[in-house]
Protein backbone atom coordinates (compact mmCIF):
# COMPACT_ATOMS: atom_id res chain seq x y z
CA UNK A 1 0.00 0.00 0.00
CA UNK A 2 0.86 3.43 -0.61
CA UNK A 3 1.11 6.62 2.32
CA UNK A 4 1.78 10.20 1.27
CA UNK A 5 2.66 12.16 3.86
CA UNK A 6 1.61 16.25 4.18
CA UNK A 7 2.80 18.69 7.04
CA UNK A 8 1.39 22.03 8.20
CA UNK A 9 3.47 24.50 10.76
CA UNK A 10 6.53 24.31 12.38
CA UNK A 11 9.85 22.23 11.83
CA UNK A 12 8.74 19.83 15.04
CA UNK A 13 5.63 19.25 13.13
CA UNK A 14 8.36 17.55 10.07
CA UNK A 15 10.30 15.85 12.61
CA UNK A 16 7.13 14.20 13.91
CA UNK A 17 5.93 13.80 10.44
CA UNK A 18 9.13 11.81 9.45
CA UNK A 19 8.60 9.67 12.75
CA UNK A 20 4.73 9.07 11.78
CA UNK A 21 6.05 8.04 8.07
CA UNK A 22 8.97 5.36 9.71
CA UNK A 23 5.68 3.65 11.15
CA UNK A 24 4.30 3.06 7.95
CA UNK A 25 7.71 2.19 6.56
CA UNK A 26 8.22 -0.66 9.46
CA UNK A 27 4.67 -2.25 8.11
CA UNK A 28 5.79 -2.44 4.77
CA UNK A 29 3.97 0.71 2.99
CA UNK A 30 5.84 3.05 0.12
CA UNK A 31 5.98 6.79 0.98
CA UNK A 32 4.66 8.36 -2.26
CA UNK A 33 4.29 12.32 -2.82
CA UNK A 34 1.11 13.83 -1.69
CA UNK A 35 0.88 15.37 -5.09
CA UNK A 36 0.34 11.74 -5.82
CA UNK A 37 -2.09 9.17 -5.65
CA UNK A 38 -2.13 7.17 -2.23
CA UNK A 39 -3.91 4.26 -0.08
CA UNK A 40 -3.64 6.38 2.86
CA UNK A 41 -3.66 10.03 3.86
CA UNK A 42 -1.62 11.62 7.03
CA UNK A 43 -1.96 15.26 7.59
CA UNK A 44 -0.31 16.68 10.68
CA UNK A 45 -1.70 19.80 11.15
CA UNK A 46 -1.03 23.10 13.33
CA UNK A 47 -3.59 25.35 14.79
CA UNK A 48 -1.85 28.71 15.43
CA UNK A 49 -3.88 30.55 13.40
CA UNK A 50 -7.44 30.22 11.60
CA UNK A 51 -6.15 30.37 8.02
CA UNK A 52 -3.62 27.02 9.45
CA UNK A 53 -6.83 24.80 9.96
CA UNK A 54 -8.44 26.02 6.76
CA UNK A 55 -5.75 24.81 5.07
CA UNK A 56 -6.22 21.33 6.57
CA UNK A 57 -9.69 21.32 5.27
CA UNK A 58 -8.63 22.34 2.20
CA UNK A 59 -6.34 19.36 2.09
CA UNK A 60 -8.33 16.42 3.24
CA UNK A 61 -10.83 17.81 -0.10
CA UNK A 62 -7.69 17.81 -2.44
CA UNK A 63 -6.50 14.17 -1.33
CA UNK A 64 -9.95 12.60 -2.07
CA UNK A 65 -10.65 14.10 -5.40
CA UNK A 66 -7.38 12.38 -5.61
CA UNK A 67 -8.65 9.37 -4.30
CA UNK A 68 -12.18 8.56 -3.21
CA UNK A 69 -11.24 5.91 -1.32
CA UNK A 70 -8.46 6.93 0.58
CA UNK A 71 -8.23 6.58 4.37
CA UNK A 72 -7.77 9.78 5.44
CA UNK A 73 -5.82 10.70 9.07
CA UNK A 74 -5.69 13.69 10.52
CA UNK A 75 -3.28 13.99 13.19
CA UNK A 76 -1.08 17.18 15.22
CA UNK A 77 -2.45 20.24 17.46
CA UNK A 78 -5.50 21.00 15.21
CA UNK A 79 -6.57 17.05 15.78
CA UNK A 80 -5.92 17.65 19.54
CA UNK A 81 -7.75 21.03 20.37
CA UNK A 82 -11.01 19.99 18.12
CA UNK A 83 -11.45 16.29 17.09
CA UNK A 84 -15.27 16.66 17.10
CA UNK A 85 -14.74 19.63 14.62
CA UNK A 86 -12.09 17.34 12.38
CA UNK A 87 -13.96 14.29 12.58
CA UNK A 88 -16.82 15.68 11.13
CA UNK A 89 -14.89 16.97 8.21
CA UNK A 90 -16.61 14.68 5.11
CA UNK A 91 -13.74 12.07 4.09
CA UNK A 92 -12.55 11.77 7.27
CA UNK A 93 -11.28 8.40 8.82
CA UNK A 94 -9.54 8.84 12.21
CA UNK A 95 -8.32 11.72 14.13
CA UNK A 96 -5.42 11.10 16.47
CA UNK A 97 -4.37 13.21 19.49
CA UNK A 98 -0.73 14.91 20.25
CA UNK A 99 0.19 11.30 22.26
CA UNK A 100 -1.87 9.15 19.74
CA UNK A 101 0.43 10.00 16.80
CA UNK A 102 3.07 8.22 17.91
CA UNK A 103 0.91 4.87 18.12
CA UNK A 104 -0.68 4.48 14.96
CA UNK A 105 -0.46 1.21 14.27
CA UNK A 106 -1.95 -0.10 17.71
CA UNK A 107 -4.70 2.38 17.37
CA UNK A 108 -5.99 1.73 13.52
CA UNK A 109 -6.53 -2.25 13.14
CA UNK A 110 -7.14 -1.71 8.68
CA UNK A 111 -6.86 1.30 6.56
CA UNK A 112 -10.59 0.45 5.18
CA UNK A 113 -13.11 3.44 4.37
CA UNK A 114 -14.99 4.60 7.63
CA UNK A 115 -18.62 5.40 7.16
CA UNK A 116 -17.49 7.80 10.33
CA UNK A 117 -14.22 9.67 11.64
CA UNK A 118 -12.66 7.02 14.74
CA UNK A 119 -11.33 9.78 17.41
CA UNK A 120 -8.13 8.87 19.19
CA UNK A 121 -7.42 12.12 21.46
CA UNK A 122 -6.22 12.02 25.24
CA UNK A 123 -6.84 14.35 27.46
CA UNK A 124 -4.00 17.23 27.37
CA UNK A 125 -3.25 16.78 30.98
CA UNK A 126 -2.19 13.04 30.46
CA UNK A 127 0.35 14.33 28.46
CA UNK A 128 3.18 13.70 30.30
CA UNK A 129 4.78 11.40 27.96
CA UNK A 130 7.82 12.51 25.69
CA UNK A 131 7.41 11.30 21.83
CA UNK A 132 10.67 11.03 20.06
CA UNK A 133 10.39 12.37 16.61
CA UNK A 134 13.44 12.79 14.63
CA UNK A 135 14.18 12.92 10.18
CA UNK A 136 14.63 9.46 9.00
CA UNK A 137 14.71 7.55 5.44
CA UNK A 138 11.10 8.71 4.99
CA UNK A 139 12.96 12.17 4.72
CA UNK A 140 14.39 13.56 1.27
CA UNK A 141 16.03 15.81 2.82
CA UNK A 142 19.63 17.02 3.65
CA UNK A 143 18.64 19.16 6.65
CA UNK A 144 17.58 16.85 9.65
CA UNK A 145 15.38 17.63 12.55
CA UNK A 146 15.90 16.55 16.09
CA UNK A 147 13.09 17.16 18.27
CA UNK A 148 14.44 17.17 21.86
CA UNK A 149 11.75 18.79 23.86
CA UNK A 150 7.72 19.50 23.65
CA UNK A 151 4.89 21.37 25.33
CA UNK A 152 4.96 24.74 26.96
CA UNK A 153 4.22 26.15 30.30
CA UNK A 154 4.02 29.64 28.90
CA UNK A 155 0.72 31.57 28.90
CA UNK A 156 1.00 33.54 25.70
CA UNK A 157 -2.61 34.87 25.95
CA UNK A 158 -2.76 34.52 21.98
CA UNK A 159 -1.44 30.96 21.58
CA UNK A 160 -3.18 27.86 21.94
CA UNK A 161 0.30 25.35 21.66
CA UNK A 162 0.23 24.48 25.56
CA UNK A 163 -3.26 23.63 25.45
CA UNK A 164 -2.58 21.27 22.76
CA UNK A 165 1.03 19.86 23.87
CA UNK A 166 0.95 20.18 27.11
CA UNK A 167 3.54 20.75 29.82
CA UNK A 168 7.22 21.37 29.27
CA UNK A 169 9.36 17.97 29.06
CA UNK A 170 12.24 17.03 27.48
CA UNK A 171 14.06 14.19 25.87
CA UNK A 172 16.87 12.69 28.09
CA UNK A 173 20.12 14.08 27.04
CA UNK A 174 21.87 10.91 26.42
CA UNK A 175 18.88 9.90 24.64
CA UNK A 176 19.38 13.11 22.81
CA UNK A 177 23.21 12.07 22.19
CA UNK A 178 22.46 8.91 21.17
CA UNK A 179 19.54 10.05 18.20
CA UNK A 180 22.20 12.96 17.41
CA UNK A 181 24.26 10.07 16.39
CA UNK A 182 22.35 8.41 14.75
CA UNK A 183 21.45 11.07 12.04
CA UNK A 184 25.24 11.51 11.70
CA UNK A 185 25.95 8.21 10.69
CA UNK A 186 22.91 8.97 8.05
CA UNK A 187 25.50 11.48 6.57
CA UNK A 188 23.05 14.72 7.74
CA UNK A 189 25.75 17.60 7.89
CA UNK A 190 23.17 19.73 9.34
CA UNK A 191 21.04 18.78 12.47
CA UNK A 192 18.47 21.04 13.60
CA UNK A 193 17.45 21.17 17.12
CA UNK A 194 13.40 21.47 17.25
CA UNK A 195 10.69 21.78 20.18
CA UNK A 196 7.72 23.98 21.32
CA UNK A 197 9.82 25.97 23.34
CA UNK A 198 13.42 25.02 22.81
CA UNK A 199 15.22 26.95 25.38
CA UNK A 200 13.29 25.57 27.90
CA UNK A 201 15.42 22.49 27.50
CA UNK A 202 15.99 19.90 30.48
CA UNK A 203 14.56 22.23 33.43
CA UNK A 204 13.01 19.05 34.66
CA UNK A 205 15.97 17.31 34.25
CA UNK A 206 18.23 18.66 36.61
CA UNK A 207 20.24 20.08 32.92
CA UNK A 208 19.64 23.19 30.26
CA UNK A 209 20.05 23.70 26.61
CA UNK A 210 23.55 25.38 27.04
CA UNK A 211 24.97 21.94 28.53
CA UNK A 212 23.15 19.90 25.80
CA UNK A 213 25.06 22.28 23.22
CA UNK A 214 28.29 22.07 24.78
CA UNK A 215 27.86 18.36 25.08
CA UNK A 216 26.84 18.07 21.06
CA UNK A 217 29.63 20.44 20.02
CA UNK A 218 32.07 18.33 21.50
CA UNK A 219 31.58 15.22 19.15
CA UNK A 220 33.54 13.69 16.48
CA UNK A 221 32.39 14.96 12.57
CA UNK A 222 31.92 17.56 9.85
CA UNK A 223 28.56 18.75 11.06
CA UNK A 224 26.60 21.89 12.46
CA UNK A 225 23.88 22.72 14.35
CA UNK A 226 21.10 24.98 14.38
CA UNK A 227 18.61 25.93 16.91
CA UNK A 228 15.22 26.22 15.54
CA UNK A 229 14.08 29.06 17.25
CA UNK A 230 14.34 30.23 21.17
CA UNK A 231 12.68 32.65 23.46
CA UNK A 232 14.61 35.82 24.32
CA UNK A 233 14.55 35.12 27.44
CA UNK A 234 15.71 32.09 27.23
CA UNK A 235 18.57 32.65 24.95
CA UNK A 236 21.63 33.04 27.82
CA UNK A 237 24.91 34.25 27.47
CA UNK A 238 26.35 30.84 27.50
CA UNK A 239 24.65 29.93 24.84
CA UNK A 240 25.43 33.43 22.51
CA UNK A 241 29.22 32.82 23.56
CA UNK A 242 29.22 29.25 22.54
CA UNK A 243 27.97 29.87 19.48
CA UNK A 244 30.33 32.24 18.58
CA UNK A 245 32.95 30.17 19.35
CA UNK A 246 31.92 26.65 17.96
CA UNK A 247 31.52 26.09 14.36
CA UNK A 248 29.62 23.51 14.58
CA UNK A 249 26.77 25.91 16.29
CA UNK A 250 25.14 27.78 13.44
CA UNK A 251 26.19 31.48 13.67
CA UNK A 252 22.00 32.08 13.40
CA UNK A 253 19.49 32.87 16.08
CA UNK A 254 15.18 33.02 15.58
CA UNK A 255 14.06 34.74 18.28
CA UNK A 256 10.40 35.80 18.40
CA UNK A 257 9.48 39.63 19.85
CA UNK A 258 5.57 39.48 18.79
CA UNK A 259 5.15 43.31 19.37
CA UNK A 260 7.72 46.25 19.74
CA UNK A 261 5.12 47.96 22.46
CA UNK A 262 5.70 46.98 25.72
CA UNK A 263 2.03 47.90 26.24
CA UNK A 264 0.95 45.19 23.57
CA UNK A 265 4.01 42.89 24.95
CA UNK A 266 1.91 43.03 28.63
CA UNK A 267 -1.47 42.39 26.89
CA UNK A 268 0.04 39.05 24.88
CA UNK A 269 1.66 37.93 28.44
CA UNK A 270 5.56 37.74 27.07
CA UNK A 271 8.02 37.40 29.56
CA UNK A 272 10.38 40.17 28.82
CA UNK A 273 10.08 43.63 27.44
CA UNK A 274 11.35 45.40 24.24
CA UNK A 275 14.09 47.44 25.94
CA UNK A 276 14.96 43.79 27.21
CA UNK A 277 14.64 42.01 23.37
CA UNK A 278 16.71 45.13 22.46
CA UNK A 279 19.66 45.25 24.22
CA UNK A 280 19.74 41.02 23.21
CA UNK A 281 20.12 41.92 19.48
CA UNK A 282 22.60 44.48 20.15
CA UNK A 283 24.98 41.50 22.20
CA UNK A 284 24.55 39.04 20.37
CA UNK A 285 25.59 41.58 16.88
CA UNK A 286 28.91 42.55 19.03
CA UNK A 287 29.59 39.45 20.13
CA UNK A 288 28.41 37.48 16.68
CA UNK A 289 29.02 40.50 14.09
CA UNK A 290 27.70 38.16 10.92
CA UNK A 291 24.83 36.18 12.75
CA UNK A 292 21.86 35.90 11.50
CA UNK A 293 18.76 37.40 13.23
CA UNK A 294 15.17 36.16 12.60
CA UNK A 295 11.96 37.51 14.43
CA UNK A 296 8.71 36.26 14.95
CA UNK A 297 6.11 39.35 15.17
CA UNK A 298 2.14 39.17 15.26
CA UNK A 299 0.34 42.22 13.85
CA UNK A 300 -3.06 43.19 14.76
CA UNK A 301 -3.56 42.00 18.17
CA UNK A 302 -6.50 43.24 20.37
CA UNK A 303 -5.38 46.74 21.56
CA UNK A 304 -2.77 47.21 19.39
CA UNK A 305 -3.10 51.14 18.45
CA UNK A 306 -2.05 52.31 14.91
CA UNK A 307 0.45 54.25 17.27
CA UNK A 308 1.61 50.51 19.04
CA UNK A 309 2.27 49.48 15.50
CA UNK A 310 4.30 52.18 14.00
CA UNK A 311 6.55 51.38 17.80
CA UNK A 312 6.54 47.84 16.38
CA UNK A 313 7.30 49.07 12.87
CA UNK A 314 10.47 51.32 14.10
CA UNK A 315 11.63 49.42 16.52
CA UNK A 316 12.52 46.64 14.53
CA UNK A 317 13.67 49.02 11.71
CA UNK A 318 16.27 50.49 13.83
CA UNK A 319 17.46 46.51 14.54
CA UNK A 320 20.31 45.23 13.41
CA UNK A 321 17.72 41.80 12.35
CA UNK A 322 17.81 40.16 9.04
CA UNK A 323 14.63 39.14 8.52
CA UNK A 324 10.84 38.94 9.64
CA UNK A 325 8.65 35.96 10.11
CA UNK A 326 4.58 38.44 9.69
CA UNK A 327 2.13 36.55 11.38
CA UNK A 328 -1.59 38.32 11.11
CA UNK A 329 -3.10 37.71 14.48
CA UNK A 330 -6.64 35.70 14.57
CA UNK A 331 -8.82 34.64 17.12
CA UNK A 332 -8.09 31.06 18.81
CA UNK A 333 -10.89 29.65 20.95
CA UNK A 334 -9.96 29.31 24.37
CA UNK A 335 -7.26 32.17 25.03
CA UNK A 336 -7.52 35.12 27.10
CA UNK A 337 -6.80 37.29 24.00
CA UNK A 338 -10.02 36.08 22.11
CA UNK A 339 -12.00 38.07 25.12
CA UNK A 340 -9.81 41.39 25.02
CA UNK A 341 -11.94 44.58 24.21
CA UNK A 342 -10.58 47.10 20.90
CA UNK A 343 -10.45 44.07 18.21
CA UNK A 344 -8.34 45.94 15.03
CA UNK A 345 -10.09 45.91 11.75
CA UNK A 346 -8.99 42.51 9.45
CA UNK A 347 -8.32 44.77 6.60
CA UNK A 348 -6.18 47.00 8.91
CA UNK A 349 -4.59 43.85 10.15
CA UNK A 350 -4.00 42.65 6.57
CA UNK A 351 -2.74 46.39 5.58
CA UNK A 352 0.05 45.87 8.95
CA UNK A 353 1.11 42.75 7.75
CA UNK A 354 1.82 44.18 4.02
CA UNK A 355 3.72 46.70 5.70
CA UNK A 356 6.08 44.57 7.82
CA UNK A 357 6.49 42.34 4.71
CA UNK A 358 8.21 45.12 3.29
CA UNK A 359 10.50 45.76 6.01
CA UNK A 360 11.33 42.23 5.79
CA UNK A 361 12.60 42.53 2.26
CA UNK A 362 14.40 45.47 3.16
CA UNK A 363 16.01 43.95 6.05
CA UNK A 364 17.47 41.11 4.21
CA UNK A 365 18.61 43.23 1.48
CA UNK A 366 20.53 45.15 3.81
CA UNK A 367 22.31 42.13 5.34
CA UNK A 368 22.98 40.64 2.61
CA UNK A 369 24.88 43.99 1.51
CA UNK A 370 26.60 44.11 4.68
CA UNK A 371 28.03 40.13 3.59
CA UNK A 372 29.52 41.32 0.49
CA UNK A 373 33.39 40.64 0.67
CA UNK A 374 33.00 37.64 3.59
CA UNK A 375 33.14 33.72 3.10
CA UNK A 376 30.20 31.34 4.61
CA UNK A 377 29.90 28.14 4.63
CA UNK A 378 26.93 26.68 2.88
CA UNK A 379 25.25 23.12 2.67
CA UNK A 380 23.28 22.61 -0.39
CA UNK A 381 20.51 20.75 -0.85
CA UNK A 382 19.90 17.38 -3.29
CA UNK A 383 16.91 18.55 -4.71
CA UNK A 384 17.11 19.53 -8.80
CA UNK A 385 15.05 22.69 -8.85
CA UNK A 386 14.86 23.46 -13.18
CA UNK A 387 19.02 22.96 -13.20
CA UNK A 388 19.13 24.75 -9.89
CA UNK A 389 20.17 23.66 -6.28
CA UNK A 390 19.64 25.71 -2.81
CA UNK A 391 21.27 25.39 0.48
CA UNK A 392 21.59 27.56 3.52
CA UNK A 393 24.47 29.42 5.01
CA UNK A 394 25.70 28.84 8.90
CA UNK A 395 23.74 32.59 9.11
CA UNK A 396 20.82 31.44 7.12
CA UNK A 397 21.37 33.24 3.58
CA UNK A 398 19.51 31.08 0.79
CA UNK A 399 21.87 29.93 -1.82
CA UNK A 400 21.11 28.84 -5.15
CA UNK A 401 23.71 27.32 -7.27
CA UNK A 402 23.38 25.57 -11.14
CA UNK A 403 23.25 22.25 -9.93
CA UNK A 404 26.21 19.93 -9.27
CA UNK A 405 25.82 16.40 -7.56
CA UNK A 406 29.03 17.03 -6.19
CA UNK A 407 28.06 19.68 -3.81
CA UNK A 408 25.16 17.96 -2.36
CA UNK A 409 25.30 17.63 1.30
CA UNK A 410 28.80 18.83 1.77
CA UNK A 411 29.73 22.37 3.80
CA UNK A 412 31.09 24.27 0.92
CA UNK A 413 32.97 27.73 1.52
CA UNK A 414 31.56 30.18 -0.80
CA UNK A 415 32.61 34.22 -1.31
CA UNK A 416 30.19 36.98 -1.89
CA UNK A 417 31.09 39.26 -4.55
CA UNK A 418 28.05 41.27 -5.24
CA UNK A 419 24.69 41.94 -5.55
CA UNK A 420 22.29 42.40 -9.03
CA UNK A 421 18.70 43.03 -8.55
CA UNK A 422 18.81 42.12 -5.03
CA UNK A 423 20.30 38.73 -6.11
CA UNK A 424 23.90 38.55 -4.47
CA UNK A 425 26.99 37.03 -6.08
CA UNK A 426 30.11 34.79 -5.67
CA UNK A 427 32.14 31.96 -5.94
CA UNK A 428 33.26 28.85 -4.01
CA UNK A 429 36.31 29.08 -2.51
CA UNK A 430 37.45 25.60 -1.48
CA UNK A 431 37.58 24.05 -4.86
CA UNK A 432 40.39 24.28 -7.08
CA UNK A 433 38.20 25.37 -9.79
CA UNK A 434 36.22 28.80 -8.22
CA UNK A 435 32.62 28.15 -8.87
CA UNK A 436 29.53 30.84 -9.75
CA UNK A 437 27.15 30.92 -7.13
CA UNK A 438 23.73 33.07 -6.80
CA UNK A 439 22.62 33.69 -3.39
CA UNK A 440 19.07 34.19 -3.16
């Protein structure tokens, strides 16, 4: 039988996929495309905003005009927070829960069409379990994800995650050691470290992320590391001057800020303040002159003034960042922000999020600009894109190169020479023949 696999949200939501498709792999199915015809549907889905769980509808339609017949599962936090809603979802077969993911195969006895949905969900607060998850042969790709912790005992009064994952917990870190091996004996060259909230790493452990870093750095191989992303609060010292010394920590941080207003910051319930998220980017730039900066933002929120927004809009203008991540904020049943007075407009919201789009571009124009002259070190990608490969820098520039087998999944040193149409420039450095590259 055939399985196509199809992901929504974040890079945990991948790792988990990949684990979900080595279940099918162990009881003998083919992983096919999800462009392409299948026996069985998985969608792991994310519920962090409205237009997230659309798409999942949207989906499950697309895979059974592709098949009529297809068992369709819907699993991940949009499965968790509202089965009923999912399972009644025409096409439907069986929704499984945050824990139930990870047991597929003791849950679902055939893959047979269900006149209705089966429900597997348990009850958040029995969530106590951790579920490995980690890239595997399922994956095509050269990038792997590690997922080494889950849940969130944050109350974000926007964000539904902790009601769907549950508490903080982490993997063991010699469990963590041991998978991290694993996926280097795969030949990954780039591992990427993936949870809910990341930096809350092994606080029930009696350990923290900086120790699990230090511990990872010092292994044997040609690898690196990246942190998916990491609360500002969270994101220590140690960890900023590790980084700049290893190279086999990715000089690259993702740090979200949500809102430049410390008014809006106190409505959403962060856990710092923007003088605070301020004088971060500035250390980490002195410290880590070439990193990479990404940043989360949310536009729109209940309360947010068109004065709140231009703060937002200047502040991180006046960063030293490299890019934005816009998210438009929409209502999520059961948070404390969904009952805050002063709702903004959806077309002003929409109008925000245009504007901080732009900033984005102009942000990453600028850093790449400030690269021009300076050698990274890139790992590109397998996939043949039209005669084209990509790959990412250790500071997260996009590369595209004409494709060569010979550079897939190797760390090759490339020099920027310049920028055309906001395209920059250079060659490869660690060949004996220099090599045109376009970084995109």
């Amino acid at each position: 039988m055939k399985v196509a696999l199809h992901t929504l949200g974040c890079k945990l939501n991948f790792s988990e996929t990949s684990s979900i498709g080595s279940q099918f792999l162990s009881n003998g199915f083919d992983i096919v495309d999800p462009k392409d015809q299948a026996d069985v549907y998985v969608v792991n889905t994310c519920t962090v905003t409205e237009s997230a769980e659309r798409e999942c509808r949207q989906i499950v339609r697309r895979f059974l005009r592709q098949n009529p017949e297809a068992y369709i599962i819907v699993t991940g936090c949009y499965a968790q927070l509202r089965p009923q809603e999912i399972s009644s979802i025409k096409g439907v077969d069986a929704v499984l829960g945050s824990n139930e993911k990870f047991d597929l195969f003791s849950l679902i006895n055939n893959f047979n069409k269900k006149e209705l949905a089966c429900i597997f969900v348990s009850p958040v607060d029995e969530q106590n379990e951790f579920g490995h998850a980690h890239s595997s042969d399922v994956d095509s790709r050269t990038r792997a994800y590690l997922k080494i912790q889950d849940g969130c005992d944050y109350k974000c009064t926007f964000c539904t995650i902790p009601l769907a994952r549950g508490k903080s917990r982490s993997m063991n870190p010699d469990e963590v050691v041991l998978e991290f091996k694993k996926l280097l004996e795969k030949n990954y060259k780039e591992i990427i470290l993936t949870g809910v909230n990341v930096g809350d790493y092994g606080k029930s452990l009696d350990t923290n992320l900086y120790e699990l870093l230090l511990r990872l750095t010092k292994m044997d191989g040609n690898f690196r590391m990246r942190i998916s992303s990491i609360e500002p609060n969270l994101l220590s010292d140690e960890i900023i001057e590790l980084t700049a010394e290893s190279n086999k920590l990715c000089k690259h941080f993702h740090i979200p800020l949500q809102s430049g207003s410390s008014i809006i910051l106190k409505l959403m319930q962060r856990r710092y303040k923007a003088d605070d998220y301020e004088r971060l980017i500035h250390k980490i730039k002195k410290r880590i002159p070439d990193a990479g900066i990404g940043v989360d933002v949310i536009v729109g929120f209940p309360g947010e003034t068109h004065e709140d927004f231009l703060i937002t809009h200047n502040f991180l203008r006046d960063l030293p960042i490299s890019y934005l991540h816009v998210f438009t904020y929409s209502e999520r049943p059961n948070t404390k922000a969904i009952e805050l007075d002063l709702k903004v407009d959806v077309h002003e919201r929409r109008e925000r999020n245009n504007i901080l789009r732009i900033l984005s571009d102009k942000k990453r124009n600028e850093f790449y600009n400030q690269m021009l002259g300076k050698e990274h070190d890139v790992v590109f990608e397998h996939e043949n894109h039209n005669g084209l490969m990509k790959g990412f820098s250790s500071n997260y520039i996009r590369v595209s190169h004409s494709f060569n087998p010979d550079l897939v999944n190797n760390i090759s040193q490339i020099k920027i020479t310049g920028i055309k149409n906001g395209i920059c420039t250079g060659k490869i450095v660690d060949t004996k023949k220099a090599v045109d590259l376009i970084v995109t």
